[in-house]
N, C-alpha and C. Protein backbone atom coordinates (compact mmCIF):
# COMPACT_ATOMS: atom_id res chain seq x y z
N UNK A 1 -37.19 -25.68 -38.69
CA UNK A 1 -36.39 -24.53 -38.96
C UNK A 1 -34.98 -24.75 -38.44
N UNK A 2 -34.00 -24.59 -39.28
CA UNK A 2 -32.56 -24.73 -39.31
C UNK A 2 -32.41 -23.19 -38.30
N UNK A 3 -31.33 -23.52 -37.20
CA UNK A 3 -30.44 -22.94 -36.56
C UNK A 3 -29.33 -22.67 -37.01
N UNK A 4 -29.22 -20.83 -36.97
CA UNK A 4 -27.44 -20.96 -37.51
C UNK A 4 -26.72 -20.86 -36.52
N UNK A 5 -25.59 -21.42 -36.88
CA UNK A 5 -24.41 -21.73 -36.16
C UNK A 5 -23.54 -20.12 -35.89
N UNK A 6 -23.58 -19.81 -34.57
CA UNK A 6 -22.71 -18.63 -34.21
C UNK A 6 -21.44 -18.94 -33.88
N UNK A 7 -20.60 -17.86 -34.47
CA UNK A 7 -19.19 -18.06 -34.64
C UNK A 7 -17.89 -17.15 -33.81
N UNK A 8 -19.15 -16.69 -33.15
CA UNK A 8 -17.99 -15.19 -32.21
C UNK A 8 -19.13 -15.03 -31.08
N UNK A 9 -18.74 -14.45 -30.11
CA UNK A 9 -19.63 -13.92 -28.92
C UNK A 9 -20.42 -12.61 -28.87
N UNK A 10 -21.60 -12.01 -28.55
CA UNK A 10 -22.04 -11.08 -28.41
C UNK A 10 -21.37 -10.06 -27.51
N UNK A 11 -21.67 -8.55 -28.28
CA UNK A 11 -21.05 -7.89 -27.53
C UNK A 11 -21.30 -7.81 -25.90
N UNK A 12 -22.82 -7.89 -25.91
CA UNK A 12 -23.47 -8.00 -24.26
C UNK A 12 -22.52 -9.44 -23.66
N UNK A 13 -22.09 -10.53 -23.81
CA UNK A 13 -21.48 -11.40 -23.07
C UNK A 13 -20.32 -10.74 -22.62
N UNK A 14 -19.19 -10.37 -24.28
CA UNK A 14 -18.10 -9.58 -24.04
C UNK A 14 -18.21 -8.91 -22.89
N UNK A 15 -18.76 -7.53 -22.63
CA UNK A 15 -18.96 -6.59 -21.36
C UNK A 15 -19.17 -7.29 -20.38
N UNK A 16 -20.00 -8.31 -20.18
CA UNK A 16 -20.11 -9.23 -19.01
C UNK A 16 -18.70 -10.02 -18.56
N UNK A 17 -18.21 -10.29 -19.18
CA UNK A 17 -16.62 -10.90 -19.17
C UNK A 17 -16.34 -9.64 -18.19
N UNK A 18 -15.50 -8.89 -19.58
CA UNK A 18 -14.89 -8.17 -18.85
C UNK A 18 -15.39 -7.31 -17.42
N UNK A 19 -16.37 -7.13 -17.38
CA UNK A 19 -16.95 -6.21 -16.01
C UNK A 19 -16.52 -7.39 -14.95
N UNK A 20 -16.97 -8.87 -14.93
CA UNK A 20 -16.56 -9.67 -14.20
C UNK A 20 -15.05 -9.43 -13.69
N UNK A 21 -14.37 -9.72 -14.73
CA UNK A 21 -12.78 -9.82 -14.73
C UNK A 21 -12.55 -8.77 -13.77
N UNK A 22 -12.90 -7.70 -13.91
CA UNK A 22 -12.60 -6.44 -13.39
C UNK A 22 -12.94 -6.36 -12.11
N UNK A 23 -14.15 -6.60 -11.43
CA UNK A 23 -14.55 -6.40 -10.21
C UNK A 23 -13.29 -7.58 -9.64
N UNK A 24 -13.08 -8.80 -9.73
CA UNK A 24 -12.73 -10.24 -9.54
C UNK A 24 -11.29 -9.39 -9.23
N UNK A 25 -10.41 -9.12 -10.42
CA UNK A 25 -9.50 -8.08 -10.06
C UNK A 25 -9.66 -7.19 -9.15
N UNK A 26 -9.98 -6.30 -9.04
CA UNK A 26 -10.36 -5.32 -7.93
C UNK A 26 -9.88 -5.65 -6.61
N UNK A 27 -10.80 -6.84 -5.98
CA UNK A 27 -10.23 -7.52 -5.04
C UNK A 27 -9.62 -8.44 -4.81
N UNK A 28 -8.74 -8.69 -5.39
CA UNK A 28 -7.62 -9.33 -5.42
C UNK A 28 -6.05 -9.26 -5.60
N UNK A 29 -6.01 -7.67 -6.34
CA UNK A 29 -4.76 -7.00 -6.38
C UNK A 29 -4.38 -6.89 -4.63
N UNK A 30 -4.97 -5.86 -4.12
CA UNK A 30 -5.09 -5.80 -2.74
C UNK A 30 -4.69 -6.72 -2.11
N UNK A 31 -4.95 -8.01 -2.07
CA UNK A 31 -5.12 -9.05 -1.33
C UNK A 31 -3.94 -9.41 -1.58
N UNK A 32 -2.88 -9.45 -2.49
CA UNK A 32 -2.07 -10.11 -3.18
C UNK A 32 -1.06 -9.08 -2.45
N UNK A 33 -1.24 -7.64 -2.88
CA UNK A 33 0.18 -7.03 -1.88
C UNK A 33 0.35 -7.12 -0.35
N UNK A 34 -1.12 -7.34 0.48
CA UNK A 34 -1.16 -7.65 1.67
C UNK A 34 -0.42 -9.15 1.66
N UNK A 35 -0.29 -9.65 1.23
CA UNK A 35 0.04 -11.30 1.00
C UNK A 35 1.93 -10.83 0.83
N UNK A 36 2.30 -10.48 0.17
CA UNK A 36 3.47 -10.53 0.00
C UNK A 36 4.37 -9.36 1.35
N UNK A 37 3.66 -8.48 1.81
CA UNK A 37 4.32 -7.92 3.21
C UNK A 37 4.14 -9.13 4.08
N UNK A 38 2.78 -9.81 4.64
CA UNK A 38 2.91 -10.48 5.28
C UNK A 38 4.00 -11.30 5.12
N UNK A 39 4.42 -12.23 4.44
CA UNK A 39 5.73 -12.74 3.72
C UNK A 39 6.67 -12.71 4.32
N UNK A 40 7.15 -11.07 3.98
CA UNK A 40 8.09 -10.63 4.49
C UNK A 40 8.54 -10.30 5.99
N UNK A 41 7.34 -10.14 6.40
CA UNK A 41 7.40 -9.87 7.83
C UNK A 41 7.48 -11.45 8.59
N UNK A 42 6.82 -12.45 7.99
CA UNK A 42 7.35 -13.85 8.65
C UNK A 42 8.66 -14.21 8.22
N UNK A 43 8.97 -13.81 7.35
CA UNK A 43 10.51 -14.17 6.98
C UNK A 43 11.02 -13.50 8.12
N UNK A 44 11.30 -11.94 8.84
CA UNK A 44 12.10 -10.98 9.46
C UNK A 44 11.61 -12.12 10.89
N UNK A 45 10.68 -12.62 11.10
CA UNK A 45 10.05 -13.31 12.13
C UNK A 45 11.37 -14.50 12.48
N UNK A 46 11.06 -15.20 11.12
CA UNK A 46 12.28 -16.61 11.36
C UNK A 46 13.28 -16.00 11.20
N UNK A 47 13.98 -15.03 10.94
CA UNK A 47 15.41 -14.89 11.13
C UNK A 47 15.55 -14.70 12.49
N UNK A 48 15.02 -14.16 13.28
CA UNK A 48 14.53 -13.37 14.51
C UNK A 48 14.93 -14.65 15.45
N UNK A 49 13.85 -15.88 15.09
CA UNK A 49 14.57 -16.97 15.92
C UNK A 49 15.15 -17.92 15.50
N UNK A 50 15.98 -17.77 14.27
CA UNK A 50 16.59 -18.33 13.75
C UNK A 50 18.22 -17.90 14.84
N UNK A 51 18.52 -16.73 14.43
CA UNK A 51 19.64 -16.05 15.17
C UNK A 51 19.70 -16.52 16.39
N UNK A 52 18.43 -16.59 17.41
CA UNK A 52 18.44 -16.69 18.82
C UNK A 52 18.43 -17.91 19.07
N UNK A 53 18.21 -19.03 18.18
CA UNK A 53 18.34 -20.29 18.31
C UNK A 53 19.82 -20.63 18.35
N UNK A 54 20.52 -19.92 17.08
CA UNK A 54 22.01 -20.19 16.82
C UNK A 54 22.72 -19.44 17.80
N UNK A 55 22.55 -18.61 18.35
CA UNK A 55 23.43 -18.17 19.65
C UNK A 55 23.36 -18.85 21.09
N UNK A 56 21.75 -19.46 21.21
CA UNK A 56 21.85 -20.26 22.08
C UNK A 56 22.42 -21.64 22.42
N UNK A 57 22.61 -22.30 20.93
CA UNK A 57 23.35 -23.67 20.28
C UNK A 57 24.84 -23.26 20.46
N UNK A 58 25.43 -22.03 20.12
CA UNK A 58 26.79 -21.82 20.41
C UNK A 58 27.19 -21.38 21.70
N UNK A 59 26.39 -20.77 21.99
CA UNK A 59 26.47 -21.03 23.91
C UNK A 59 26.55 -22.33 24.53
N UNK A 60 25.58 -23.11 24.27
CA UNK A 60 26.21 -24.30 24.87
C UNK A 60 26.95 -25.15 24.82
N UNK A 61 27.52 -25.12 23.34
CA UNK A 61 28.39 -25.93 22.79
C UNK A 61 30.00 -25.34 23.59
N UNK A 62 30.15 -24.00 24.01
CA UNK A 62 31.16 -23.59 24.23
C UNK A 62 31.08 -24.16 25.90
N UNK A 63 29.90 -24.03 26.41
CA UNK A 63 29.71 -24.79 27.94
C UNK A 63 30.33 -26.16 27.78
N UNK A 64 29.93 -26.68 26.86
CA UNK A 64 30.18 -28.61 27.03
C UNK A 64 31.77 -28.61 26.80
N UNK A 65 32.33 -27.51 26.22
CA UNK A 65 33.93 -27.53 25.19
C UNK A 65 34.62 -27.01 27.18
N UNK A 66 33.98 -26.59 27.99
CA UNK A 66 34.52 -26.05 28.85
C UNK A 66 34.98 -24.41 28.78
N UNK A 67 34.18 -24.12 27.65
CA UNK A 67 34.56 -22.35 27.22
C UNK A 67 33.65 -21.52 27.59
N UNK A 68 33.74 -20.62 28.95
CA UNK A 68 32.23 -19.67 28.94
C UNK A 68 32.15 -18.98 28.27
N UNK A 69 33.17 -18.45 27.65
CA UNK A 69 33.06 -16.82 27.13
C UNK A 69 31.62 -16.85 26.50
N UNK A 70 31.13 -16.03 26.64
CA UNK A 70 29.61 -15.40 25.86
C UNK A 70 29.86 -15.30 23.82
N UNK A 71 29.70 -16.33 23.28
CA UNK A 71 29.90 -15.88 21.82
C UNK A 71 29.59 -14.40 21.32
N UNK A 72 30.16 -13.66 20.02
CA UNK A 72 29.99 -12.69 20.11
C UNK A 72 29.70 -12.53 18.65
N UNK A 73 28.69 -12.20 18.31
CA UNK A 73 28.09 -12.38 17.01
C UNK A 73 28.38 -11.29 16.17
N UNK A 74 29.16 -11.37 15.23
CA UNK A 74 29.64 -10.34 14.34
C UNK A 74 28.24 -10.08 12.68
N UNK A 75 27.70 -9.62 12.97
CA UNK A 75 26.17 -9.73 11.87
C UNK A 75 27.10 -8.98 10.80
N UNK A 76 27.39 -7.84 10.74
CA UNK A 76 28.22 -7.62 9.41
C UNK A 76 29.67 -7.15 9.61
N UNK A 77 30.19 -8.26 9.10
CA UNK A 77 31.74 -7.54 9.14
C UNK A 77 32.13 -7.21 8.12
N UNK A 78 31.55 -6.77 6.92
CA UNK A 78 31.60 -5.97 5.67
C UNK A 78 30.69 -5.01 5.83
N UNK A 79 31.14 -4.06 6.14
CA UNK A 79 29.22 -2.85 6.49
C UNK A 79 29.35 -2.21 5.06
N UNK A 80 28.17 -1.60 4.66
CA UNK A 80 27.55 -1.69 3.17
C UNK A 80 25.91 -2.32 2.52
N UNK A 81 25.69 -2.15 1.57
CA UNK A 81 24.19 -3.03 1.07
C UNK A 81 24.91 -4.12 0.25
N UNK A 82 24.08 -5.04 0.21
CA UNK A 82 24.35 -6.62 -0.07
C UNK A 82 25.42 -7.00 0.37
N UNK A 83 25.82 -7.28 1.71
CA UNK A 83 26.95 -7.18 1.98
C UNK A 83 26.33 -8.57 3.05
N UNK A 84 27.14 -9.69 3.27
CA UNK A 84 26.64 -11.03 4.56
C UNK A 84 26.48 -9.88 5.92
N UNK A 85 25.07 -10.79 6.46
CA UNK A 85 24.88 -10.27 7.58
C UNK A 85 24.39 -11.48 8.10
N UNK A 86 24.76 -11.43 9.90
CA UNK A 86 24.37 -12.49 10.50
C UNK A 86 25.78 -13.92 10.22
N UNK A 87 26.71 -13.46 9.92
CA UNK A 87 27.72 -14.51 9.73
C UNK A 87 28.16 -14.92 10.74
N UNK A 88 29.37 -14.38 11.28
CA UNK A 88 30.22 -15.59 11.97
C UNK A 88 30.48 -14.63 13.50
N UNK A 89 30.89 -15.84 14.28
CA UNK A 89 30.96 -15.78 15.86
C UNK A 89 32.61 -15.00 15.83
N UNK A 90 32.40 -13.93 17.12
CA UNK A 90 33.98 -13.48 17.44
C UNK A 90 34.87 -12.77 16.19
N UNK A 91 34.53 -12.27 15.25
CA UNK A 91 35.41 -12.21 14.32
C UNK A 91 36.48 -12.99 13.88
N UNK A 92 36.28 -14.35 13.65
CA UNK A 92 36.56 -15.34 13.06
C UNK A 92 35.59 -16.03 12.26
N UNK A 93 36.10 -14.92 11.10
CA UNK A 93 35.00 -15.52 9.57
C UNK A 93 36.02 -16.80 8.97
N UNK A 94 36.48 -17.92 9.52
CA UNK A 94 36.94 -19.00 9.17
C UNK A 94 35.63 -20.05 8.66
N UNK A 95 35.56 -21.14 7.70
CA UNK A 95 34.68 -22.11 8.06
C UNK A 95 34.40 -22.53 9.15
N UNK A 96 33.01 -22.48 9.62
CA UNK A 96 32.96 -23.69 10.91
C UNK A 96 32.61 -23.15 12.00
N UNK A 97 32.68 -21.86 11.58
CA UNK A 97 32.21 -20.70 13.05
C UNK A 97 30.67 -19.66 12.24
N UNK A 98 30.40 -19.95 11.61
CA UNK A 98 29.14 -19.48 10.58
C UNK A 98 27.89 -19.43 12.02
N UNK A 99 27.22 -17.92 11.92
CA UNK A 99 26.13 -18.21 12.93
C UNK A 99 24.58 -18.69 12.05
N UNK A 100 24.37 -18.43 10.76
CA UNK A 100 23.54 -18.82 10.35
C UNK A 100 24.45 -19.83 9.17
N UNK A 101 23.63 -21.32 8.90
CA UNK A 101 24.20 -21.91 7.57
C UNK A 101 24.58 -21.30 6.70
N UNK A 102 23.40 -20.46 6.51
CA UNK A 102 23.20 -19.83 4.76
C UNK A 102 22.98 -18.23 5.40
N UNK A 103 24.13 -17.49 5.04
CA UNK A 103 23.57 -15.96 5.92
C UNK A 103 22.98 -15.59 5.10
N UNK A 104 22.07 -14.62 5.59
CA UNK A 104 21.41 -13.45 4.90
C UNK A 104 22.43 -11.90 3.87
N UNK A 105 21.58 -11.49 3.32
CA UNK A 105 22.60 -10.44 2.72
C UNK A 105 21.94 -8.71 3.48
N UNK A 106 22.16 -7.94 3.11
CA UNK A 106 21.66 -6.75 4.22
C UNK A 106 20.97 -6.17 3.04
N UNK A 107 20.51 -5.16 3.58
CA UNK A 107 19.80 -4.21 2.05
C UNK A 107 20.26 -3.77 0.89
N UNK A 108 19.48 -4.00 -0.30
CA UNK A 108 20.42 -4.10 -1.75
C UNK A 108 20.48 -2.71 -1.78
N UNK A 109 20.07 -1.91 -1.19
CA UNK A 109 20.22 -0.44 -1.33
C UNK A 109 19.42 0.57 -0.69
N UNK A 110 20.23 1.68 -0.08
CA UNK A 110 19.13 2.50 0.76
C UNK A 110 17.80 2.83 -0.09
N UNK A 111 17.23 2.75 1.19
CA UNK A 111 15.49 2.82 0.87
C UNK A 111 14.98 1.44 0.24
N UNK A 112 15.54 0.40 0.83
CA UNK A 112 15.40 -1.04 0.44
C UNK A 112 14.42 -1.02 1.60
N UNK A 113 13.58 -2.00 1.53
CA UNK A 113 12.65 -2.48 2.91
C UNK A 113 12.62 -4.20 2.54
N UNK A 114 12.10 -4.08 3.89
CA UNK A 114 11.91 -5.67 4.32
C UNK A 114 13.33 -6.41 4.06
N UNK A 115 13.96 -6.01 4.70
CA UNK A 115 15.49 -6.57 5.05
C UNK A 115 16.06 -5.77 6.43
N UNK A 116 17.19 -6.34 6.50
CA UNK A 116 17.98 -6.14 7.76
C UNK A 116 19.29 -5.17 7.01
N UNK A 117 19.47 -4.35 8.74
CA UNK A 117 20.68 -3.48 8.07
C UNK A 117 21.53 -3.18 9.37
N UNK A 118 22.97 -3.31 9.42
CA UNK A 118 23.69 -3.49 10.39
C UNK A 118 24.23 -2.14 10.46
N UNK A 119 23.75 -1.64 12.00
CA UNK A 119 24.04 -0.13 12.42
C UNK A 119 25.37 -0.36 13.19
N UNK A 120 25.29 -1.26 13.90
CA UNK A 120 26.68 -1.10 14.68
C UNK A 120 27.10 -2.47 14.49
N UNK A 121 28.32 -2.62 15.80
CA UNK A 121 28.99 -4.35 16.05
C UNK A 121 27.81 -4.69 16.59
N UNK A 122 26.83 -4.66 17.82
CA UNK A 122 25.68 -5.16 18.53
C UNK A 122 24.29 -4.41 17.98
N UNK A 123 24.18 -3.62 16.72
CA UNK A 123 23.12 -3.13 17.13
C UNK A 123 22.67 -3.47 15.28
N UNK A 124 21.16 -3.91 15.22
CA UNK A 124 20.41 -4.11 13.66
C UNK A 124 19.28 -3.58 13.44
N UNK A 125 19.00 -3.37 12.39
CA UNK A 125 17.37 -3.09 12.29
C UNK A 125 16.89 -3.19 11.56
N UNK A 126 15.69 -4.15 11.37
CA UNK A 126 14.81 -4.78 9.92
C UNK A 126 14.21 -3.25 9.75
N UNK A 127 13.87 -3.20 8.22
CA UNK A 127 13.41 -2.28 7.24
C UNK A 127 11.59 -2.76 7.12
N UNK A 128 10.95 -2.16 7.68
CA UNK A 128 9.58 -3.50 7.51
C UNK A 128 8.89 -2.90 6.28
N UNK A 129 8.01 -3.13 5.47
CA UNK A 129 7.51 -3.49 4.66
C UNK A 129 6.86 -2.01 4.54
N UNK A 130 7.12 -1.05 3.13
CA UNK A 130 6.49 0.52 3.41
C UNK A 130 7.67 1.47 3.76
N UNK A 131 8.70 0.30 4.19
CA UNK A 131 9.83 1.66 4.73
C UNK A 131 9.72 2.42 5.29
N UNK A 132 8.84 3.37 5.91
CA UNK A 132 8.59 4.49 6.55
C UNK A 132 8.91 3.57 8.07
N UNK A 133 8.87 2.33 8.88
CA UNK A 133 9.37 2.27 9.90
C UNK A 133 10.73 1.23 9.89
N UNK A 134 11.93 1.33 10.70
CA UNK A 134 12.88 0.45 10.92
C UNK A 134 12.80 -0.07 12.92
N UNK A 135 12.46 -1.07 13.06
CA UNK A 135 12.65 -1.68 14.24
C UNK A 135 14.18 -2.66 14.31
N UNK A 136 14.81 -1.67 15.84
CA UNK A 136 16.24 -1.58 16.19
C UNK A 136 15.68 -3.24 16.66
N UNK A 137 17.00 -4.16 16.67
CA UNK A 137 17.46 -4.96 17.36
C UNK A 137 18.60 -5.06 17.79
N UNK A 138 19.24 -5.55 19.26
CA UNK A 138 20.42 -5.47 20.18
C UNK A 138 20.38 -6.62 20.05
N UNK A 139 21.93 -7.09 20.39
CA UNK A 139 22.35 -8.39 20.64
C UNK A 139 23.40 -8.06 22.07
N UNK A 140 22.69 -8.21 23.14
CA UNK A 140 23.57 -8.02 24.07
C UNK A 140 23.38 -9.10 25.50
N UNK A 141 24.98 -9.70 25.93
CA UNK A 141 24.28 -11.11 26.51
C UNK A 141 23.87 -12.17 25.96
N UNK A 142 24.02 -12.51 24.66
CA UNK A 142 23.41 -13.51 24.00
C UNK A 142 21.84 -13.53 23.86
N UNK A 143 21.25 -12.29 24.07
CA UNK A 143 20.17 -12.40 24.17
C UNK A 143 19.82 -11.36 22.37
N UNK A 144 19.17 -11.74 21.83
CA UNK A 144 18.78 -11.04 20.36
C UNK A 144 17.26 -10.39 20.45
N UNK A 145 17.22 -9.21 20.88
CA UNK A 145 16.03 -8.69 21.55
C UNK A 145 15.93 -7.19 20.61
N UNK A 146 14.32 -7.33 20.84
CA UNK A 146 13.54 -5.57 20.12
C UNK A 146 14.27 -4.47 21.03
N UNK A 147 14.53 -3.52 20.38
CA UNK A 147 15.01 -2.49 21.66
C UNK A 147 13.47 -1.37 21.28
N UNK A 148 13.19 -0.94 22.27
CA UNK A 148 12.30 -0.26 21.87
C UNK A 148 12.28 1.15 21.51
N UNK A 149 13.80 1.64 21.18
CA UNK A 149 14.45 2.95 20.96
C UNK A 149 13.82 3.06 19.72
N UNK A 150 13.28 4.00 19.06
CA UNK A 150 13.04 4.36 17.49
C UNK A 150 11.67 3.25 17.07
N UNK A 151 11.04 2.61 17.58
CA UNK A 151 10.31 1.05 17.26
C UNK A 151 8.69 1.61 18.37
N UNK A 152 7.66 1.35 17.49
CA UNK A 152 6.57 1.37 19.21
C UNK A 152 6.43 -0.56 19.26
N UNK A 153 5.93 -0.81 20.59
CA UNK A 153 5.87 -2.06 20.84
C UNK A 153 5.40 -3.13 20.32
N UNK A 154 4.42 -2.24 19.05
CA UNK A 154 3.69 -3.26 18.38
C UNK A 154 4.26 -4.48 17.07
N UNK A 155 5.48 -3.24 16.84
CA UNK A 155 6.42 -3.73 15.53
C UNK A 155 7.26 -4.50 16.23
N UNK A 156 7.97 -4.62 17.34
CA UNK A 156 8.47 -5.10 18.13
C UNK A 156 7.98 -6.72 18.77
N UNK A 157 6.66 -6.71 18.82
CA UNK A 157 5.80 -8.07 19.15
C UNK A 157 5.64 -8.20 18.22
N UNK A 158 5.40 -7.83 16.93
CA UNK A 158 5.07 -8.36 15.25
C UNK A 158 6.08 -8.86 14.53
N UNK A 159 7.35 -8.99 15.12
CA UNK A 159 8.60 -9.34 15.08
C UNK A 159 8.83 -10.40 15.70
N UNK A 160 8.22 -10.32 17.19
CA UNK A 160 9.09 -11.15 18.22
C UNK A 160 8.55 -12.53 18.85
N UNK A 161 6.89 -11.79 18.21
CA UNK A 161 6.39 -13.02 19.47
C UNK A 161 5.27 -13.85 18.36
């Protein structure tokens, strides 16, 4: 007895597909937006000691030049959204005094998250992921530290350490 040759799938496989697809989806959307905050929050991480690396490199470089003065890190000297943040030492935006290579830009627009936004001359605060919290950072002393004003300690070590 000859077998015929089937040319399309049953509807019972079809539903099996898709019910698969679906559960498979299910958990994995989830997983995928947890994946992309995390992201972001290691990015806010390496800028974190990215900055504190480059202030400590221009500190000493001004020691070996015979210069104490304490560098003085100007993060935005254009205040605004998308505007360089984290640029240049002393207010001398010349070449050659840059505190990060490649600066960062600040938030493309209020109610932006997961970026940085320059409140004062010494004072910043990343936007974390959800927006509903901003953790302050000070730059005072050469030191680039959580302030724990407006921040609880946890966003602060999820940042810092």
């Amino acid at each position: 007895m000859l077998l015929k040759k089937r040319n399309a799938f049953t509807m019972l496989e079809l539903t099996f597909v898709i019910v698969i697809i679906g559960i498979l989806s299910a958990i994995a959307i989830p997983r995928f937006a947890a994946t992309r905050d995390d992201a972001t929050v290691t990015k806010a991480r390496t800028t974190v000691s990215s900055v504190r690396n480059a202030v400590a490199a221009e500190r000493q470089k001004r020691i070996l030049r015979g210069d104490f003065t304490r560098p003085i890190v100007d993060l935005a000297l254009t205040n605004g959204y998308n505007q360089p943040i984290f640029d240049f030492y002393d207010g001398n935006n010349t070449a050659g005094n840059e505190v990060l290579s490649y600066p960062l830009r600040s938030c493309m627009a209020a109610g932006a998250e997961g970026c940085w936004v320059s409140n004062a001359d010494t004072t910043y605060s990343y936007v974390m992921p959800g927006g509903s919290q901003t953790v302050p950072f000070i730059l005072n002393n050469n030191i680039f530290t959580c302030s724990t004003t407006g921040a609880t300690g946890a966003e602060c070590r999820l940042l810092t350490e």
